[in-house]
N, C-alpha and C. Protein backbone atom coordinates (compact mmCIF):
# COMPACT_ATOMS: atom_id res chain seq x y z
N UNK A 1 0.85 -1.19 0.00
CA UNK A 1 0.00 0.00 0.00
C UNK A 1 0.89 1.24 0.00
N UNK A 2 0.85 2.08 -1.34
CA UNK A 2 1.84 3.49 -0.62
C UNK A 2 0.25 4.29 -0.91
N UNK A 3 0.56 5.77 -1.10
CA UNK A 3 0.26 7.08 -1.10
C UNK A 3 -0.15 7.90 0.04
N UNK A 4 -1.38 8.60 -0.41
CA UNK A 4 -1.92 9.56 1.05
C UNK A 4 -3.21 9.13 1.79
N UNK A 5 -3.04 9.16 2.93
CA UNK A 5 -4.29 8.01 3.45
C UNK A 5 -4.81 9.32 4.74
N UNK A 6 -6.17 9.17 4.79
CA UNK A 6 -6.92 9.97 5.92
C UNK A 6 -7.23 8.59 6.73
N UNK A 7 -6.83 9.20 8.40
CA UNK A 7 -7.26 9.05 9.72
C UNK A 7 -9.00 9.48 10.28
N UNK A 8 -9.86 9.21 9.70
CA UNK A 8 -11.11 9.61 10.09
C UNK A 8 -11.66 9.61 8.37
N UNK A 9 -13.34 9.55 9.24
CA UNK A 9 -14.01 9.81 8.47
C UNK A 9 -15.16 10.53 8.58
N UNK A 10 -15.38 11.75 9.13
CA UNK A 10 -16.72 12.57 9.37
C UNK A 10 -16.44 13.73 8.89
N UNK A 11 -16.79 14.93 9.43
CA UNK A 11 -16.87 16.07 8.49
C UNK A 11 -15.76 17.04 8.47
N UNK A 12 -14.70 16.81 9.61
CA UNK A 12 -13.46 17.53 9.60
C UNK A 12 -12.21 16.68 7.72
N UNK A 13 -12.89 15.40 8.38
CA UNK A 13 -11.83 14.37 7.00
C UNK A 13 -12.62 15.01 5.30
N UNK A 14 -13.74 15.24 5.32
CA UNK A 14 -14.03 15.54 4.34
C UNK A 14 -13.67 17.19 4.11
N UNK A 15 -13.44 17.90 4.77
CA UNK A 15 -12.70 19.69 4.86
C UNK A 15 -11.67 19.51 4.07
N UNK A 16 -10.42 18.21 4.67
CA UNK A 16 -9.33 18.32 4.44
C UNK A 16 -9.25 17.64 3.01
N UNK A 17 -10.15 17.13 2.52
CA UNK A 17 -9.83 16.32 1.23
C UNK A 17 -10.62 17.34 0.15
N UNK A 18 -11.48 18.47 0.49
CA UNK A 18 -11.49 19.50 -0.46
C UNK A 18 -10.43 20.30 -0.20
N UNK A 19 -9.69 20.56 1.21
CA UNK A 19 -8.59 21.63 0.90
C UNK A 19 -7.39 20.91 -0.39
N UNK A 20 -7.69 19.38 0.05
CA UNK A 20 -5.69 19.11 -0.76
C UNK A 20 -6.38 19.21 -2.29
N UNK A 21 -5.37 19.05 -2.97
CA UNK A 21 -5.21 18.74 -4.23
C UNK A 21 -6.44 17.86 -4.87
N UNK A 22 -6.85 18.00 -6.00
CA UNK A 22 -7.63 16.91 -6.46
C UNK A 22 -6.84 15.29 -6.49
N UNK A 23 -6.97 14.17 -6.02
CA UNK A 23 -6.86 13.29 -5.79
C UNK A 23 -5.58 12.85 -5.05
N UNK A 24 -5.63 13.68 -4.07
CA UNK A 24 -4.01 13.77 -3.63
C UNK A 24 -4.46 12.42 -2.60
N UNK A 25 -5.94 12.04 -1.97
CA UNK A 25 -5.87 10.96 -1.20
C UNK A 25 -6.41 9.60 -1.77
N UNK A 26 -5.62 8.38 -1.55
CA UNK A 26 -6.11 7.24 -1.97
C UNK A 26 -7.07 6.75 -1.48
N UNK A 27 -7.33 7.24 0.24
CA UNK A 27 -8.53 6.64 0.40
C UNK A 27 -8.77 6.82 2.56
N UNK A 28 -9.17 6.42 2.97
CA UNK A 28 -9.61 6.73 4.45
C UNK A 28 -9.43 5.51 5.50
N UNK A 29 -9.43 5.48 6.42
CA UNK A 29 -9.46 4.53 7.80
C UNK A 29 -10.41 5.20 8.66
N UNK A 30 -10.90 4.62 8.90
CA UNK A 30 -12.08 5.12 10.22
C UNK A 30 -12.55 3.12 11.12
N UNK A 31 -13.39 3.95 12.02
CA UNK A 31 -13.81 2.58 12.87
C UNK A 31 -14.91 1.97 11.87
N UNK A 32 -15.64 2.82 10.47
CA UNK A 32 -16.60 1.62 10.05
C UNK A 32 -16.43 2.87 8.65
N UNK A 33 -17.69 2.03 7.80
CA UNK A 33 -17.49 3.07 6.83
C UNK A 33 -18.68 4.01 6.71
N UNK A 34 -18.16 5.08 6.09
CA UNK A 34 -19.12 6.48 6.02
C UNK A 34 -19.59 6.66 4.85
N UNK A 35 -21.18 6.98 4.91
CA UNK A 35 -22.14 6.93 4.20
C UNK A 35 -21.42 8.11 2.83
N UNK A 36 -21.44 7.88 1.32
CA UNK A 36 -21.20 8.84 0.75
C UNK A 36 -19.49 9.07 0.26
N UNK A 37 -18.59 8.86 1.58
CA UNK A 37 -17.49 9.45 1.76
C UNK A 37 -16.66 9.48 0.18
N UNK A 38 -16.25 10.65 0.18
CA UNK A 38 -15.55 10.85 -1.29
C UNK A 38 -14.09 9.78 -1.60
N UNK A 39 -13.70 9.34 -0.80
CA UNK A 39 -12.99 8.50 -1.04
C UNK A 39 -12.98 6.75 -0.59
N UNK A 40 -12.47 6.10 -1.16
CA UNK A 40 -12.66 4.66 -0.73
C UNK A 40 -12.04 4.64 1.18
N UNK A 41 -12.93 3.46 1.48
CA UNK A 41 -12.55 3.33 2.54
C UNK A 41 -11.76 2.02 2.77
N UNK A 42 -10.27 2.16 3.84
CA UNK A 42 -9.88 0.96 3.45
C UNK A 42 -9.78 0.33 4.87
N UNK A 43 -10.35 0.31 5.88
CA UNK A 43 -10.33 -0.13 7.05
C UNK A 43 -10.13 0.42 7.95
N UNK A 44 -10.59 -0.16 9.59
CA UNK A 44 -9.90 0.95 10.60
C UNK A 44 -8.42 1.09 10.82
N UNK A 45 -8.23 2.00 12.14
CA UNK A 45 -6.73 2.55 12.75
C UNK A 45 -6.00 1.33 12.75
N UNK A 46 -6.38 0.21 12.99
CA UNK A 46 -5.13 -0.73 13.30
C UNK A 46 -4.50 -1.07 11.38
N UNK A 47 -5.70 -1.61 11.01
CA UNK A 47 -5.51 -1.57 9.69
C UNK A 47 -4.51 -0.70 8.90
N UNK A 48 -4.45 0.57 9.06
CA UNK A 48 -3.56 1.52 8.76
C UNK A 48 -2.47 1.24 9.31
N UNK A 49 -2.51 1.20 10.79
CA UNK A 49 -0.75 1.09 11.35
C UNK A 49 -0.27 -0.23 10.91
N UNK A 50 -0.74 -1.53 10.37
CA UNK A 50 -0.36 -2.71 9.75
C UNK A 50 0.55 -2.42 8.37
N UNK A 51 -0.42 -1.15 7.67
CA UNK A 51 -0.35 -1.34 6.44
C UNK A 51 0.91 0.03 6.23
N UNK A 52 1.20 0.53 7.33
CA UNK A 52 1.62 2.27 7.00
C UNK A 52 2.83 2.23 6.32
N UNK A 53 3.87 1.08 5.96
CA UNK A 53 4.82 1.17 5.35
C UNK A 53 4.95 1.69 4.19
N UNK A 54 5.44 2.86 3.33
CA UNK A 54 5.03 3.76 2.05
C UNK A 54 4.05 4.44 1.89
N UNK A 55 3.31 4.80 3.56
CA UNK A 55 2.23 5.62 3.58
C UNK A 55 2.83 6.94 3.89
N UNK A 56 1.88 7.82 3.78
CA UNK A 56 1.63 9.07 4.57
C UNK A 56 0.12 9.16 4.63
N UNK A 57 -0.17 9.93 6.27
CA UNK A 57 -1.41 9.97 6.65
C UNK A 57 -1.52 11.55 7.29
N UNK A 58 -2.48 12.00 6.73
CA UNK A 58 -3.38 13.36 7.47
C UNK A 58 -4.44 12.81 8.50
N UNK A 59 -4.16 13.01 10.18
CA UNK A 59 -4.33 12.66 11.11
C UNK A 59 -6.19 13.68 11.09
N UNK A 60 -7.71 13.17 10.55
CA UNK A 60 -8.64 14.23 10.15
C UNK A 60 -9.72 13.85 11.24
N UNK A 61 -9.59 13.47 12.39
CA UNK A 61 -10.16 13.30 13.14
C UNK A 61 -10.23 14.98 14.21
N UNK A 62 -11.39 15.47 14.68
CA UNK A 62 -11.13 16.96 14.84
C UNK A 62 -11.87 16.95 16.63
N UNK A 63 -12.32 15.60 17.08
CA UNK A 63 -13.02 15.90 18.04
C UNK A 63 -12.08 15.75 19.41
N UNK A 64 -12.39 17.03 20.08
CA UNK A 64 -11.47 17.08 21.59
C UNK A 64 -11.91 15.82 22.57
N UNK A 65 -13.35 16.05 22.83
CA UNK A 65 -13.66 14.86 23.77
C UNK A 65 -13.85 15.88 24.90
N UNK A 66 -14.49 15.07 26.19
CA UNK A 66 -14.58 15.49 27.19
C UNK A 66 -13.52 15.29 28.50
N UNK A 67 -12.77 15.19 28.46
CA UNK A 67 -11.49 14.87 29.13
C UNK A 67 -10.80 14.99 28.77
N UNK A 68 -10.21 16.46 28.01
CA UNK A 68 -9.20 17.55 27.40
C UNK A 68 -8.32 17.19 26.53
N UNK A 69 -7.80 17.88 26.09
CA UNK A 69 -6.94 17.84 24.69
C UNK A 69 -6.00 16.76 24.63
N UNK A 70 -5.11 16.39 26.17
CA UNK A 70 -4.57 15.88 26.50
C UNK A 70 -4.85 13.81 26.21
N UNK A 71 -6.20 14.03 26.60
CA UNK A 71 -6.85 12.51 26.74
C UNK A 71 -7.67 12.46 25.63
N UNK A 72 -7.65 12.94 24.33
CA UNK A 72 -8.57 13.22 23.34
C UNK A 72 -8.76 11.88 22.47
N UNK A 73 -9.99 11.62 21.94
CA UNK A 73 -9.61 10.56 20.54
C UNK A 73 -8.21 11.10 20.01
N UNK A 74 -8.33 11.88 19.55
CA UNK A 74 -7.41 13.02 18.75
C UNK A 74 -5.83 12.43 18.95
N UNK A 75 -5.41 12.85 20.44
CA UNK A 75 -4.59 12.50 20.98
C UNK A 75 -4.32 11.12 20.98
N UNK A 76 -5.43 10.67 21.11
CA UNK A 76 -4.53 8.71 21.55
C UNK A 76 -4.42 8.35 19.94
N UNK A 77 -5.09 8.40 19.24
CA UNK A 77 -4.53 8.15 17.31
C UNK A 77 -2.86 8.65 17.22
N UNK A 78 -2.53 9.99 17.26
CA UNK A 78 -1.55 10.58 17.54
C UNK A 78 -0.11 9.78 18.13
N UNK A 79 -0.64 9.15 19.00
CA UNK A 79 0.39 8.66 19.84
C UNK A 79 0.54 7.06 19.33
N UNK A 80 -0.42 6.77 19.17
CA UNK A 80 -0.47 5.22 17.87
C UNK A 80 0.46 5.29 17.02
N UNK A 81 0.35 6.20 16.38
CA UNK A 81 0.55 6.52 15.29
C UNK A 81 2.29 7.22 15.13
N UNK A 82 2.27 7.04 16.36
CA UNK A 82 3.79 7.89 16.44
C UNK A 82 4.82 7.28 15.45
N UNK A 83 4.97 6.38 14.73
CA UNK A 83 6.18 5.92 14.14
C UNK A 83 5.83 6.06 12.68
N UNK A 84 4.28 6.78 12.26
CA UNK A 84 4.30 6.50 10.57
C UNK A 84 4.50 7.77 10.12
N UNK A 85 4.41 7.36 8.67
CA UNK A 85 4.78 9.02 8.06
C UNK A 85 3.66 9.68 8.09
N UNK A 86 3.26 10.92 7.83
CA UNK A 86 2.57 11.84 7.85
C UNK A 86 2.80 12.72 6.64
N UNK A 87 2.25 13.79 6.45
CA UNK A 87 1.51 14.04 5.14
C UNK A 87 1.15 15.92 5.97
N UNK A 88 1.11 17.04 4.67
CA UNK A 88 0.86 17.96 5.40
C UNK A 88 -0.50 18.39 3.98
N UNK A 89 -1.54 19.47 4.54
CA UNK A 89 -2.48 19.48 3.34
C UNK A 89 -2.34 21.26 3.65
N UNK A 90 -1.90 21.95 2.60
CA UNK A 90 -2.36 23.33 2.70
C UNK A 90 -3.16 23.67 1.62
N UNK A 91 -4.43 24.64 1.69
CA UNK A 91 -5.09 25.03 0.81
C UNK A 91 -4.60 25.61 -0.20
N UNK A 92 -5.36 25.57 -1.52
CA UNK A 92 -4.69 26.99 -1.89
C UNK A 92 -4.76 28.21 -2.09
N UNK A 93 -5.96 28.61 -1.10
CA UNK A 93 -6.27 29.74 -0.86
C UNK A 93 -5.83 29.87 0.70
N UNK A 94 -4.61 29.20 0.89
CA UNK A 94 -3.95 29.70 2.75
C UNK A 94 -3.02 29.90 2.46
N UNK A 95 -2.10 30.31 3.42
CA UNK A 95 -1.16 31.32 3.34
C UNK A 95 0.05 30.64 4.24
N UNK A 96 0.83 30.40 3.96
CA UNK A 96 2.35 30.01 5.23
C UNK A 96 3.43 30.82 4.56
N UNK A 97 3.96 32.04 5.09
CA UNK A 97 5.49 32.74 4.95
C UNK A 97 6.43 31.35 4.48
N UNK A 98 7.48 32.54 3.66
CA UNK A 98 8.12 31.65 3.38
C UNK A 98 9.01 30.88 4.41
N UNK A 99 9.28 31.74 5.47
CA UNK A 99 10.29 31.42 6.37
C UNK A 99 9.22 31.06 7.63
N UNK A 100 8.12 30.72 7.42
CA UNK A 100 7.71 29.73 8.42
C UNK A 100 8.07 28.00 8.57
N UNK A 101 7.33 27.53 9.30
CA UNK A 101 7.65 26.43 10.02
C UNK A 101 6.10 25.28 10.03
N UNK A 102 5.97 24.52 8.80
CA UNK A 102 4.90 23.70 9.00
C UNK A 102 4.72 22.49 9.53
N UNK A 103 4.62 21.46 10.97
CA UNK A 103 5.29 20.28 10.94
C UNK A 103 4.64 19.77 10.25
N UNK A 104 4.85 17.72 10.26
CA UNK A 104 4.12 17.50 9.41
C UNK A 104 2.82 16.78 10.29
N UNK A 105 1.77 16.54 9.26
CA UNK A 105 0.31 15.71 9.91
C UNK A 105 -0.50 17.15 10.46
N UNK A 106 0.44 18.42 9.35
CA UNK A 106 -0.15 19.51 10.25
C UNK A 106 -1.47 19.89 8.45
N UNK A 107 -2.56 20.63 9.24
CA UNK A 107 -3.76 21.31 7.64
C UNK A 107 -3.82 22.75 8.16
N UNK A 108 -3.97 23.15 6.71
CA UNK A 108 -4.09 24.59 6.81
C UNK A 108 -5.53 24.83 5.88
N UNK A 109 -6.83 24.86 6.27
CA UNK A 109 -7.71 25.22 5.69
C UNK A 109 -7.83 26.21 4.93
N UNK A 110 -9.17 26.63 4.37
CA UNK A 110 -8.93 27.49 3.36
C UNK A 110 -8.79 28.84 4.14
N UNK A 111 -8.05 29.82 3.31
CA UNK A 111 -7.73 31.27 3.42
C UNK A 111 -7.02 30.66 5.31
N UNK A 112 -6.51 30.08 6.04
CA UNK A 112 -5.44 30.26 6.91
C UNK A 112 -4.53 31.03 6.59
N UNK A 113 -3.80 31.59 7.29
CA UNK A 113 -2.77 32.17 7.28
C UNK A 113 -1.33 31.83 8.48
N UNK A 114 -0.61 31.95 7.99
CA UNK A 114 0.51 31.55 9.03
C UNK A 114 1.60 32.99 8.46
N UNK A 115 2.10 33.92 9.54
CA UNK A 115 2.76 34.94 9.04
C UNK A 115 4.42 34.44 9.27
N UNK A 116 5.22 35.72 8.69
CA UNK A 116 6.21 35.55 8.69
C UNK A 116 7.34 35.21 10.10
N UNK A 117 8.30 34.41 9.94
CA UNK A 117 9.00 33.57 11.49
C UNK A 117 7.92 32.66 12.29
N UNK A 118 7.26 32.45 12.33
CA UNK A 118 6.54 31.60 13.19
C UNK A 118 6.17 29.78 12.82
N UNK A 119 6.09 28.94 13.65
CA UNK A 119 6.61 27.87 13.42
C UNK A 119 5.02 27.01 14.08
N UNK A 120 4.63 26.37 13.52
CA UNK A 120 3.46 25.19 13.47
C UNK A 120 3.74 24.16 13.71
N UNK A 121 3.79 23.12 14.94
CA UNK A 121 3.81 22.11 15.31
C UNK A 121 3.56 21.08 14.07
N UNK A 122 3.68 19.75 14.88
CA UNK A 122 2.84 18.51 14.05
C UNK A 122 1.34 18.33 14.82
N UNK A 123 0.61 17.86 13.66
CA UNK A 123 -0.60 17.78 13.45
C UNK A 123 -1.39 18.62 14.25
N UNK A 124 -1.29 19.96 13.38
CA UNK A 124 -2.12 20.93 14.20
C UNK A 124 -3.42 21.24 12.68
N UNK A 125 -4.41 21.82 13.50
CA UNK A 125 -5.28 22.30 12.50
C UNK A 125 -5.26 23.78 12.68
N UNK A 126 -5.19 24.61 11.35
CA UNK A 126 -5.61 25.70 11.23
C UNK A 126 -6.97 25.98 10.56
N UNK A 127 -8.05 25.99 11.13
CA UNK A 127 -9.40 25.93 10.33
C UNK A 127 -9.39 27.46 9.19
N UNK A 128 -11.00 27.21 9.15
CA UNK A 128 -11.21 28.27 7.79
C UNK A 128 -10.65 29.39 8.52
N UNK A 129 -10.40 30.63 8.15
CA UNK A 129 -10.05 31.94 8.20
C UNK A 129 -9.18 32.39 9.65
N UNK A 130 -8.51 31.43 10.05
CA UNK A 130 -8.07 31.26 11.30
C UNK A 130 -5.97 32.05 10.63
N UNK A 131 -5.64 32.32 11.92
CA UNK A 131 -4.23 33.63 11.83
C UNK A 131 -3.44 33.55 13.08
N UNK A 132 -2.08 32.65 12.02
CA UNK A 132 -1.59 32.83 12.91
C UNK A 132 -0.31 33.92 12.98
N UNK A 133 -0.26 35.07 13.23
CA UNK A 133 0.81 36.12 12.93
C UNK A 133 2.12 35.95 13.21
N UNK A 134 2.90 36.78 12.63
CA UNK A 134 4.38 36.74 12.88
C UNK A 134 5.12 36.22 14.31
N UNK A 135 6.34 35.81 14.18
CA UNK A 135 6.59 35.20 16.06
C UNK A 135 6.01 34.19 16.45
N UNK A 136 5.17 33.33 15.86
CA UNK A 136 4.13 32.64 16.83
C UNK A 136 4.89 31.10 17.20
N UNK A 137 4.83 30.85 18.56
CA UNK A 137 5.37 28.96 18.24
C UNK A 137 4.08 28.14 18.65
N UNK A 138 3.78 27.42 17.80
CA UNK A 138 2.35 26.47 18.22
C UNK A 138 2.78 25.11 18.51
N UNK A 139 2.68 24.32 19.44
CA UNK A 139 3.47 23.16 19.88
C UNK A 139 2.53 21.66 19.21
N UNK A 140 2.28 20.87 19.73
CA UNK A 140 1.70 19.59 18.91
C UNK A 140 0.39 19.97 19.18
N UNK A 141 -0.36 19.50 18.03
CA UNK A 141 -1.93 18.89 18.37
C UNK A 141 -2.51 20.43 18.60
N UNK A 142 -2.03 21.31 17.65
CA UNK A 142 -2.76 22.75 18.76
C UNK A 142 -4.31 23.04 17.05
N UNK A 143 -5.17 23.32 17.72
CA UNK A 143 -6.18 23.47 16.95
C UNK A 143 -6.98 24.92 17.08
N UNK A 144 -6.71 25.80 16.05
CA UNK A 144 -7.25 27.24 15.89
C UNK A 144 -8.78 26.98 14.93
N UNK A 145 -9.55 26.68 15.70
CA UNK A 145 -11.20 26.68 14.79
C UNK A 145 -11.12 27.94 13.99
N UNK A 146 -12.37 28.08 13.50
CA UNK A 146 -12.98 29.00 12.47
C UNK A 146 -12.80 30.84 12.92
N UNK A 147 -11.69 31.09 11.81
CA UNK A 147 -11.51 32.94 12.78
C UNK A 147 -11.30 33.06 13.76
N UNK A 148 -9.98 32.13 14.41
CA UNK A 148 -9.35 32.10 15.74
C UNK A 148 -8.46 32.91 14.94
N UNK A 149 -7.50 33.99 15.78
CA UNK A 149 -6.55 34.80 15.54
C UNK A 149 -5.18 34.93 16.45
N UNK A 150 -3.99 33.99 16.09
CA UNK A 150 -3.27 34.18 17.34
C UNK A 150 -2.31 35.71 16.84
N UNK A 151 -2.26 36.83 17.73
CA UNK A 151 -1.44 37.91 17.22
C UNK A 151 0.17 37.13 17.68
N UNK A 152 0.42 38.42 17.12
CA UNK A 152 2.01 38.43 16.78
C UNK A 152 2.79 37.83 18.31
N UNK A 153 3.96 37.20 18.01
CA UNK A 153 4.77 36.62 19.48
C UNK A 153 3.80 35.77 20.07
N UNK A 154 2.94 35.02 19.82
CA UNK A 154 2.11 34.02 20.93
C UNK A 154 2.99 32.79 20.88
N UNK A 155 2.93 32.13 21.89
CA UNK A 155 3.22 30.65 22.54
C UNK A 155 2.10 29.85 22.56
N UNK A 156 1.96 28.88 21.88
CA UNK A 156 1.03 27.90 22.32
C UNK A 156 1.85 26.20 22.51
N UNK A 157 1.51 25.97 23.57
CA UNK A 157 1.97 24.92 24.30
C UNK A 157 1.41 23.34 23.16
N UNK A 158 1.54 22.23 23.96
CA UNK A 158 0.25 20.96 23.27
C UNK A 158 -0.78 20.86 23.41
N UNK A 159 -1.25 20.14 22.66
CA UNK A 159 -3.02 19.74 23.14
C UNK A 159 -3.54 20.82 23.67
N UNK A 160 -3.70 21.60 23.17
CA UNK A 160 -4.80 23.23 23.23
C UNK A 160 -5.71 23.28 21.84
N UNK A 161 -7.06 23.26 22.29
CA UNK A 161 -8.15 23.84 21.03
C UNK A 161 -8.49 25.30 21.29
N UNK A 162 -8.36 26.22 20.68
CA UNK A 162 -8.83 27.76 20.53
C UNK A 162 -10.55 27.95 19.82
N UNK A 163 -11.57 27.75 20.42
CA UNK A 163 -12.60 28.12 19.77
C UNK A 163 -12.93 28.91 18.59
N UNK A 164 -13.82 28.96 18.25
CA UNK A 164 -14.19 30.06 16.87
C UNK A 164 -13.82 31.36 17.18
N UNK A 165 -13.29 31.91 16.71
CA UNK A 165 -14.00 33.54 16.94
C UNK A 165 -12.62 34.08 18.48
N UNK A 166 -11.91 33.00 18.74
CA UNK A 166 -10.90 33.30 19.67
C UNK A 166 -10.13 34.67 19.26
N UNK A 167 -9.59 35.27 20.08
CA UNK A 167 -8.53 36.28 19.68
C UNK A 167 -7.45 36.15 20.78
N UNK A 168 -6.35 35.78 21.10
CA UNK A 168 -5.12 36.24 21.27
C UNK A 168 -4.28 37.17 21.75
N UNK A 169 -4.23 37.86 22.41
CA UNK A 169 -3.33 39.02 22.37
C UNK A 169 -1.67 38.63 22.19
N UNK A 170 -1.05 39.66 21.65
CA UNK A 170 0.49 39.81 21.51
C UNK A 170 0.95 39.33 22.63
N UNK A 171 2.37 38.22 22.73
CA UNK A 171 3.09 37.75 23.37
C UNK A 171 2.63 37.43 24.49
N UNK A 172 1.70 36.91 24.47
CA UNK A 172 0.75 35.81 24.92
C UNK A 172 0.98 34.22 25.22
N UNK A 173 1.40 33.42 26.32
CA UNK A 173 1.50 31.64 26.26
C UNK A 173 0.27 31.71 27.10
N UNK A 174 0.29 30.54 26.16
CA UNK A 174 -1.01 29.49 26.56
C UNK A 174 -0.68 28.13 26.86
N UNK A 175 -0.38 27.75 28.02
CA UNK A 175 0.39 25.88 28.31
C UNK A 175 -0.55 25.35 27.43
N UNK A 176 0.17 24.12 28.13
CA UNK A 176 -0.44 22.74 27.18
C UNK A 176 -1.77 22.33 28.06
N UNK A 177 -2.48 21.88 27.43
CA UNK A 177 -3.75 20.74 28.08
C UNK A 177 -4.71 22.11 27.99
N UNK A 178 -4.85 22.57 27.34
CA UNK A 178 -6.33 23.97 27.54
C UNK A 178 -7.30 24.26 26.25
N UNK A 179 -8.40 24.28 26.56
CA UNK A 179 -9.27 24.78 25.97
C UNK A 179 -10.40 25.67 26.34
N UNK A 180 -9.99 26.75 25.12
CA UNK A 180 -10.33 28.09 25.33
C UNK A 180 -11.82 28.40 24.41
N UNK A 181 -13.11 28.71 24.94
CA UNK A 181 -14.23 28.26 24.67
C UNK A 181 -14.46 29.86 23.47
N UNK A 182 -15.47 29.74 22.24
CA UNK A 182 -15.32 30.21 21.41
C UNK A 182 -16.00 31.69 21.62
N UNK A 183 -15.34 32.48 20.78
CA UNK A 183 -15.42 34.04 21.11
C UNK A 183 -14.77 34.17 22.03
N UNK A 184 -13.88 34.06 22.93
CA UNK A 184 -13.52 34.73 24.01
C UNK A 184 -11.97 35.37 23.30
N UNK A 185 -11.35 36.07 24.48
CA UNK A 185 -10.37 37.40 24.14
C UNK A 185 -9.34 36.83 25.52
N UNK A 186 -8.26 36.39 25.24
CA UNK A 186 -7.08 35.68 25.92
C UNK A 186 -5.73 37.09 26.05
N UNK A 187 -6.35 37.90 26.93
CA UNK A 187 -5.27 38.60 27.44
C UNK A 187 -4.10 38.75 28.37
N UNK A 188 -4.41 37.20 28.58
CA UNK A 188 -2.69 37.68 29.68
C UNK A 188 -2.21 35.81 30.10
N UNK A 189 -1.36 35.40 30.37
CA UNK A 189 -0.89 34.29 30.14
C UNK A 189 -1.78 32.94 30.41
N UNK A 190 -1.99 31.95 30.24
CA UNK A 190 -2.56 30.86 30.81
C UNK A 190 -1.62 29.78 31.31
N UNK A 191 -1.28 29.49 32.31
CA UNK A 191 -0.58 28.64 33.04
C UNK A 191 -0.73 27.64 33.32
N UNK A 192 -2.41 27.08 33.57
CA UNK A 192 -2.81 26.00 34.23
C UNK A 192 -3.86 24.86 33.18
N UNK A 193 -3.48 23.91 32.89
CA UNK A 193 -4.22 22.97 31.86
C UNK A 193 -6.04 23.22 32.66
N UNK A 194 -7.07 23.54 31.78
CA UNK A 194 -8.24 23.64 31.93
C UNK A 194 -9.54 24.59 31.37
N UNK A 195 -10.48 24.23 31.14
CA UNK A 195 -11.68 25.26 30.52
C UNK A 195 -11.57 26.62 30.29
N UNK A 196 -11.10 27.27 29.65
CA UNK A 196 -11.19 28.97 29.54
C UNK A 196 -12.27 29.67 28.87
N UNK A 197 -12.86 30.61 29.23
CA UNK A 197 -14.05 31.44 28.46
C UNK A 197 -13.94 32.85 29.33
N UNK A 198 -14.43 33.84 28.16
CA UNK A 198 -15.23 35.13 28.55
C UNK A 198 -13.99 35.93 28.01
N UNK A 199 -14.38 37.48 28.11
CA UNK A 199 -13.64 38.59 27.61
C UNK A 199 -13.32 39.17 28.44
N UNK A 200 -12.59 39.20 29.17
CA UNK A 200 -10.83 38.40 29.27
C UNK A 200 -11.38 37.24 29.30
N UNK A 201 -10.58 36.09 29.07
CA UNK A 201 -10.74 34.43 29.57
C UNK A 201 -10.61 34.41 31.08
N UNK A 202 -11.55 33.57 31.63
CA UNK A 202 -10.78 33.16 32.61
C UNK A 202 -11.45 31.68 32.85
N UNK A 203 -10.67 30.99 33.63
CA UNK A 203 -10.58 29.77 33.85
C UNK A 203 -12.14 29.27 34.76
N UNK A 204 -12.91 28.45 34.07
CA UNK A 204 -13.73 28.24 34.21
C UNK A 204 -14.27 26.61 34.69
N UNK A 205 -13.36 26.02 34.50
CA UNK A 205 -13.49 23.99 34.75
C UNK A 205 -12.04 23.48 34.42
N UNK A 206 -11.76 22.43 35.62
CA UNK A 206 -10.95 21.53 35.44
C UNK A 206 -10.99 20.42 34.49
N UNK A 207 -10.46 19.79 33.80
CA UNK A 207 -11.11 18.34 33.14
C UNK A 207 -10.63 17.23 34.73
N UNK A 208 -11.69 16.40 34.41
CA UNK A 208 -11.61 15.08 35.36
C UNK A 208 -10.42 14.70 35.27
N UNK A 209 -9.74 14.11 36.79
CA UNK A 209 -8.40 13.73 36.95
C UNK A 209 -8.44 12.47 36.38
């Protein structure tokens, strides 16, 4: 088996297979098969890690879960998966500087942006109209939904989802293990893995130990 293979099959896997290329994927893995799905399906996750030798895979599974970024479906595929190749999908209506930093298993939806010096983990999602500005370091697994905006100099740690409509302020960290609930306005550091919301954010729920 070689080429490009998707990790999921629901409506984040179908985003990423209109952002890539026309037929850039051979086909999907999920736990069963999906009604419709634009590409063939060729079995689940184990199936893939059997077969991953001459693969590359776009990791299109998008759901956090309820027991944080950290303990996510998302995350445990991720960590399965740690030894295969990976695959990166940018639109072509998104944007990465030249002198940025894309890892790989990382998508850049349509019109993303990634500005100049700043560096993108592995398998992060940048959704539709989502920014990430100059300076920025985004660490693994970090996910900017729809018109999340990180400004210029931000830190983002692992396993962090940024809601819709998030904004950022300049030279700004955000640790690892957090999710920051959509629309809210992240003005001053986040330190502690857990629930964030409101304008300013503030810390709102622990996830279960």
């Amino acid at each position: 088996m070689t080429g490009h293979y998707l990790i999921g099959g629901g409506g984040h896997a179908r985003s990423v297979i209109e952002a890539a290329p026309r037929g850039f994927f051979s086909g999907y893995f999920a736990s069963e098969p999906a009604s419709g799905f634009p590409v063939p399906y060729c079995g689940n996750d184990y199936d893939a890690v059997a077969g991953a030798a001459g693969c590359d895979f776009i990791l299109a599974v998008g759901y956090v879960g309820d027991t944080g970024p950290e303990r996510s479906p998302r995350a445990e595929v991720i960590r399965r998966f740690e030894a295969v190749g990976f695959c990166r999908v940018v639109a072509s209506d998104a944007f990465a500087a030249s002198d940025s930093v894309i890892g790989p298993g990382t998508v850049l939806l349509h019109k993303a942006v990634v500005n100049a010096h700043s560096s993108v983990g592995r398998h992060c999602i940048l959704n539709t109209a989502s920014i990430v500005e100059h300076d920025c370091v985004l660490g693994t697994n970090v996910q900017l939904a729809t018109g999340t905006i990180a400004t210029g100099g931000v830190t983002i740690g692992d396993n962090v989802f940024l809601g819709a409509g998030t904004i950022v302020r300049e030279r700004v960290s955000i640790c690892s293990g957090v999710v920051v609930g959509m629309g809210s306005l992240v003005m001053e550091d986040i330190v502690e893995p857990g629930i964030y919301y409101g304008s300013p954010a503030k810390k709102i729920k622990d996830f279960p130990a």
